[in-house]
N, C-alpha and C. Protein backbone atom coordinates (compact mmCIF):
# COMPACT_ATOMS: atom_id res chain seq x y z
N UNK A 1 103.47 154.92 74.63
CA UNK A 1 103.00 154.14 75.77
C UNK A 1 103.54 154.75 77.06
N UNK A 2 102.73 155.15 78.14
CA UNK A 2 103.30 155.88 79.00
C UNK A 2 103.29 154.54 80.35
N UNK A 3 104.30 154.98 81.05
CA UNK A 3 104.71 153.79 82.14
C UNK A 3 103.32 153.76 83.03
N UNK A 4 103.72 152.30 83.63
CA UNK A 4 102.53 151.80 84.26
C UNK A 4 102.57 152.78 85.36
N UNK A 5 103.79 153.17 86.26
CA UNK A 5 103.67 153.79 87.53
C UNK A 5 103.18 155.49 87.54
N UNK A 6 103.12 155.90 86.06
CA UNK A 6 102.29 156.95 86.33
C UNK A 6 100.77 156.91 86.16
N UNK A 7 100.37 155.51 86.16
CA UNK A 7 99.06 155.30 86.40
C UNK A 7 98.16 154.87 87.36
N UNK A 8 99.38 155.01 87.84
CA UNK A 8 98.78 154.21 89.89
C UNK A 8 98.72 155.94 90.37
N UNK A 9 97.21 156.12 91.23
CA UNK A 9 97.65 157.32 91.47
C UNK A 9 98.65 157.72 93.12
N UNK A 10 99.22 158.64 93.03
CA UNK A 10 100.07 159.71 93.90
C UNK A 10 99.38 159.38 95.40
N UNK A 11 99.90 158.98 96.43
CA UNK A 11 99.25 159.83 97.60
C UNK A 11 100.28 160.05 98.28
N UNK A 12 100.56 161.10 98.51
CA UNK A 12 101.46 161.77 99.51
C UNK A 12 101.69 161.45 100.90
N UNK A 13 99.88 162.04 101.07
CA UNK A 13 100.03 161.46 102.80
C UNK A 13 100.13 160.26 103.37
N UNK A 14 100.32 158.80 102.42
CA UNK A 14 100.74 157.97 102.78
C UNK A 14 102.25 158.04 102.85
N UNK A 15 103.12 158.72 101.98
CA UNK A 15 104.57 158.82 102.07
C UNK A 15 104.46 159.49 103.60
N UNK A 16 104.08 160.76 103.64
CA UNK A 16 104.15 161.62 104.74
C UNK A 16 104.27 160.89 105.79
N UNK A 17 103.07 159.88 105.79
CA UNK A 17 102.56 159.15 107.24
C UNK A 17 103.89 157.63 107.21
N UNK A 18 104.37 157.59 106.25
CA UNK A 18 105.62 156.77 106.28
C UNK A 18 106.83 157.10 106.79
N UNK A 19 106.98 158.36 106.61
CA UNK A 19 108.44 159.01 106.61
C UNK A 19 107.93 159.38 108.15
N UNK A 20 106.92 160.17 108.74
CA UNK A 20 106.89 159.89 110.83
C UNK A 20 106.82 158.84 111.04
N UNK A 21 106.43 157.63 110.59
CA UNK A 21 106.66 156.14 111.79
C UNK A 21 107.49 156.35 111.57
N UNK A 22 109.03 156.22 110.65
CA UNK A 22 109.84 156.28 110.26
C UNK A 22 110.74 157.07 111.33
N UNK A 23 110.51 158.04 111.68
CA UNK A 23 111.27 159.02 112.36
C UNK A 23 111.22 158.59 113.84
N UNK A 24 109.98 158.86 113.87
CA UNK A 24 109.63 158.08 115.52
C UNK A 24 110.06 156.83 115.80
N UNK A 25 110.49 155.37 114.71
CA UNK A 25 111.03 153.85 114.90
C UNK A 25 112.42 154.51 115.12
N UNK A 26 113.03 155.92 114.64
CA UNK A 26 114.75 156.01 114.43
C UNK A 26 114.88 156.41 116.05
N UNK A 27 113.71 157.56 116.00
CA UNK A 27 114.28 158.23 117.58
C UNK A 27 113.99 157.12 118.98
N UNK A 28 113.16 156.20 118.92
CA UNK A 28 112.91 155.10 119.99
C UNK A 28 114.52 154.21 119.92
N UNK A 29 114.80 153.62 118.37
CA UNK A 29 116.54 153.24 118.26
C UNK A 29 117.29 153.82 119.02
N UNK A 30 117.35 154.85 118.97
CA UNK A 30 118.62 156.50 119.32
C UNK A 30 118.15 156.35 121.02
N UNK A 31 117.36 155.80 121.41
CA UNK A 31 116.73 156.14 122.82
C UNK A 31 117.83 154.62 123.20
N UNK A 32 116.94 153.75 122.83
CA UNK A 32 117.75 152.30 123.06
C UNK A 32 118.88 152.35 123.31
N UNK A 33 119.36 153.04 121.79
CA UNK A 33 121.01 152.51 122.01
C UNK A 33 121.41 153.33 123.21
N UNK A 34 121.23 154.90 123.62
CA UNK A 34 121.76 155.42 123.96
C UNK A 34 121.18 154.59 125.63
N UNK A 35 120.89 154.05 125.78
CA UNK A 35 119.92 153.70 127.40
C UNK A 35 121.05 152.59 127.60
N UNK A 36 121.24 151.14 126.48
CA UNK A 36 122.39 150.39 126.08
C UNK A 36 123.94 150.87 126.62
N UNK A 37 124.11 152.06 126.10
CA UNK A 37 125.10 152.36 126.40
C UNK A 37 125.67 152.47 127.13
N UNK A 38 124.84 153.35 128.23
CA UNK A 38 124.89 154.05 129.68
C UNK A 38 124.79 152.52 130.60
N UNK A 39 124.29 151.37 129.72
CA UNK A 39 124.72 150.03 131.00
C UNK A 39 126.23 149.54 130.57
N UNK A 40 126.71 149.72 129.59
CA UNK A 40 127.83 149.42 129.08
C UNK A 40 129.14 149.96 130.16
N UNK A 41 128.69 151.74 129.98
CA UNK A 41 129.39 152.78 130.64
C UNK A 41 129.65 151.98 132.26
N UNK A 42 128.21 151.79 132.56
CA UNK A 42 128.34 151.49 134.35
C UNK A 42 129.16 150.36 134.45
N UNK A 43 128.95 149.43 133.33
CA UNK A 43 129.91 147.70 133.56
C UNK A 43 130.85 147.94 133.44
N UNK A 44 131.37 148.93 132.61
CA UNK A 44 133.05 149.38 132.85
C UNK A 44 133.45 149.55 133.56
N UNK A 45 133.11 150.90 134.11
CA UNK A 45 132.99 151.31 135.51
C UNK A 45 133.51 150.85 136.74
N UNK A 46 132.17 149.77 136.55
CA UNK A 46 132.33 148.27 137.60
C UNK A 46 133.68 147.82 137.36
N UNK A 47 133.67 147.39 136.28
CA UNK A 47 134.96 146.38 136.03
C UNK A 47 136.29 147.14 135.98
N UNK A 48 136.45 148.30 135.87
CA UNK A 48 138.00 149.12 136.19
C UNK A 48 137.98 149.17 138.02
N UNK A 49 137.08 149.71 138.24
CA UNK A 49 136.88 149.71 139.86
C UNK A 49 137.66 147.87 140.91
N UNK A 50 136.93 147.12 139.99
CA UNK A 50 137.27 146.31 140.74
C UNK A 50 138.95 145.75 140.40
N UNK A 51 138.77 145.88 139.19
CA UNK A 51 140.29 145.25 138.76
C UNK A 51 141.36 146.25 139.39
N UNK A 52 141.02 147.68 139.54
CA UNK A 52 141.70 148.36 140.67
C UNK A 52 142.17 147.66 142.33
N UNK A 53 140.68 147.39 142.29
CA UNK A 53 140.99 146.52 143.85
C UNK A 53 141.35 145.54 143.83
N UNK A 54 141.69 144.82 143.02
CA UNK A 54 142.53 144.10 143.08
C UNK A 54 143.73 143.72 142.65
N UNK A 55 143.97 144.72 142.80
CA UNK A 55 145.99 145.32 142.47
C UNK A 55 146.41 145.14 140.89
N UNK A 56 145.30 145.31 140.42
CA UNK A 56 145.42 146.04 138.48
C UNK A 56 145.16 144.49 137.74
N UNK A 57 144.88 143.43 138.28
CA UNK A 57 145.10 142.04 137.45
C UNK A 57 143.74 141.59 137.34
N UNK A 58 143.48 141.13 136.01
CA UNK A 58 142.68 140.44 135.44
C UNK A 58 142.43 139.29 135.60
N UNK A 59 141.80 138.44 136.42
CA UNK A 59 141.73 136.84 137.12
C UNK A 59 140.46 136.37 137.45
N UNK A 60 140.55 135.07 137.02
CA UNK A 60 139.17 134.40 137.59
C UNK A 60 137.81 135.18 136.98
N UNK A 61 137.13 135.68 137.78
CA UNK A 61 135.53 135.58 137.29
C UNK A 61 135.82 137.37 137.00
N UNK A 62 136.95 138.27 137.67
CA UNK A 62 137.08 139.18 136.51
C UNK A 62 137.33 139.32 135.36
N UNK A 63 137.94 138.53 135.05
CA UNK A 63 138.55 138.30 133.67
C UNK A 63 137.28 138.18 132.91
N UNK A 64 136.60 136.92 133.14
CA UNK A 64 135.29 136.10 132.91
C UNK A 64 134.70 137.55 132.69
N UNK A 65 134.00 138.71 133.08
CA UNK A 65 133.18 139.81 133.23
C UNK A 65 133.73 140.38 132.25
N UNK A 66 135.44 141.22 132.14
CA UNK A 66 135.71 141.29 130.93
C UNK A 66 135.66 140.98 129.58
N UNK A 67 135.54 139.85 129.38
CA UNK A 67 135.88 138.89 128.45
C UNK A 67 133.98 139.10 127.76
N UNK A 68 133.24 139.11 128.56
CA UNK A 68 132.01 139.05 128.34
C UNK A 68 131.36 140.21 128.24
N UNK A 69 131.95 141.49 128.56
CA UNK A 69 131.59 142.65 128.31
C UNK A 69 132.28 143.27 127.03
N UNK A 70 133.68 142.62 127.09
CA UNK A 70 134.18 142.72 125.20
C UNK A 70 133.27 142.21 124.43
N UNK A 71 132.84 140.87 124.50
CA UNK A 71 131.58 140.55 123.54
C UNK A 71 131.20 141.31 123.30
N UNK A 72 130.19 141.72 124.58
CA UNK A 72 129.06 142.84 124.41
C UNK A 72 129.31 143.79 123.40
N UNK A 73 130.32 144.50 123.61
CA UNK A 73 130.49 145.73 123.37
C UNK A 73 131.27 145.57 122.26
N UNK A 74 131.22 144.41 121.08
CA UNK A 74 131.76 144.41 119.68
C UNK A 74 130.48 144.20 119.06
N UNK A 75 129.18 143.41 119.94
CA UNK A 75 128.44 143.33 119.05
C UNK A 75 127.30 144.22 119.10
N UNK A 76 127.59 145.23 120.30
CA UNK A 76 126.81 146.50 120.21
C UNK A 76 127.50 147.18 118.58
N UNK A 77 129.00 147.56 118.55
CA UNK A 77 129.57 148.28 117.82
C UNK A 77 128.58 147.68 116.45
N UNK A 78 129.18 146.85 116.05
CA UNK A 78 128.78 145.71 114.78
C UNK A 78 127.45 146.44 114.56
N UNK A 79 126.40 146.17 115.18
CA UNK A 79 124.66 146.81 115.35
C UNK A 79 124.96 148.01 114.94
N UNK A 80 125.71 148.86 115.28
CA UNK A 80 125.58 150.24 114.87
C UNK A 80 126.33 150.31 113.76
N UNK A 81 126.90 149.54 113.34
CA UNK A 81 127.47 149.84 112.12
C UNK A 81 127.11 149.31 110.87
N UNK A 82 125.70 148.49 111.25
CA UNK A 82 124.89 148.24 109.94
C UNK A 82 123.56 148.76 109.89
């Protein structure tokens, strides 16, 4: 008795045409994250700049910006790590 799945026939160019959406859904990801990132980069940025100006301390609605850009940026990590 030979298995059922060598009786369905073969088409390739449906794999083929699977494996480019495939590539093209990864590289639009890789675009995202990396676009993601670069706002991440600037909010840092922001937020060392200012906590500079204001004589190195973390307070009030900086803190608040921190605190909310740590979020961010655990549950960016998290995303990329599943």
């Amino acid at each position: 008795m030979q298995d059922a799945e060598t009786h369905e026939s073969f088409d390739l160019s449906s794999l083929t045409q699977l494996r480019d959406e495939i590539r093209v859904k990864m590289h639009l990801a890789q675009l995202d994250a990396k676009e993601k990132w670069q706002d991440f980069e600037t909010q840092l940025l922001g937020l060392e700049h200012k906590v500079t100006a204001d004589g190195g301390s973390l307070a009030g609605a900086t803190a608040q910006l921190a605190k909310d850009l740590k979020h961010s940026l655990l549950e960016f990590k998290e995303r990329l790590s599943s």
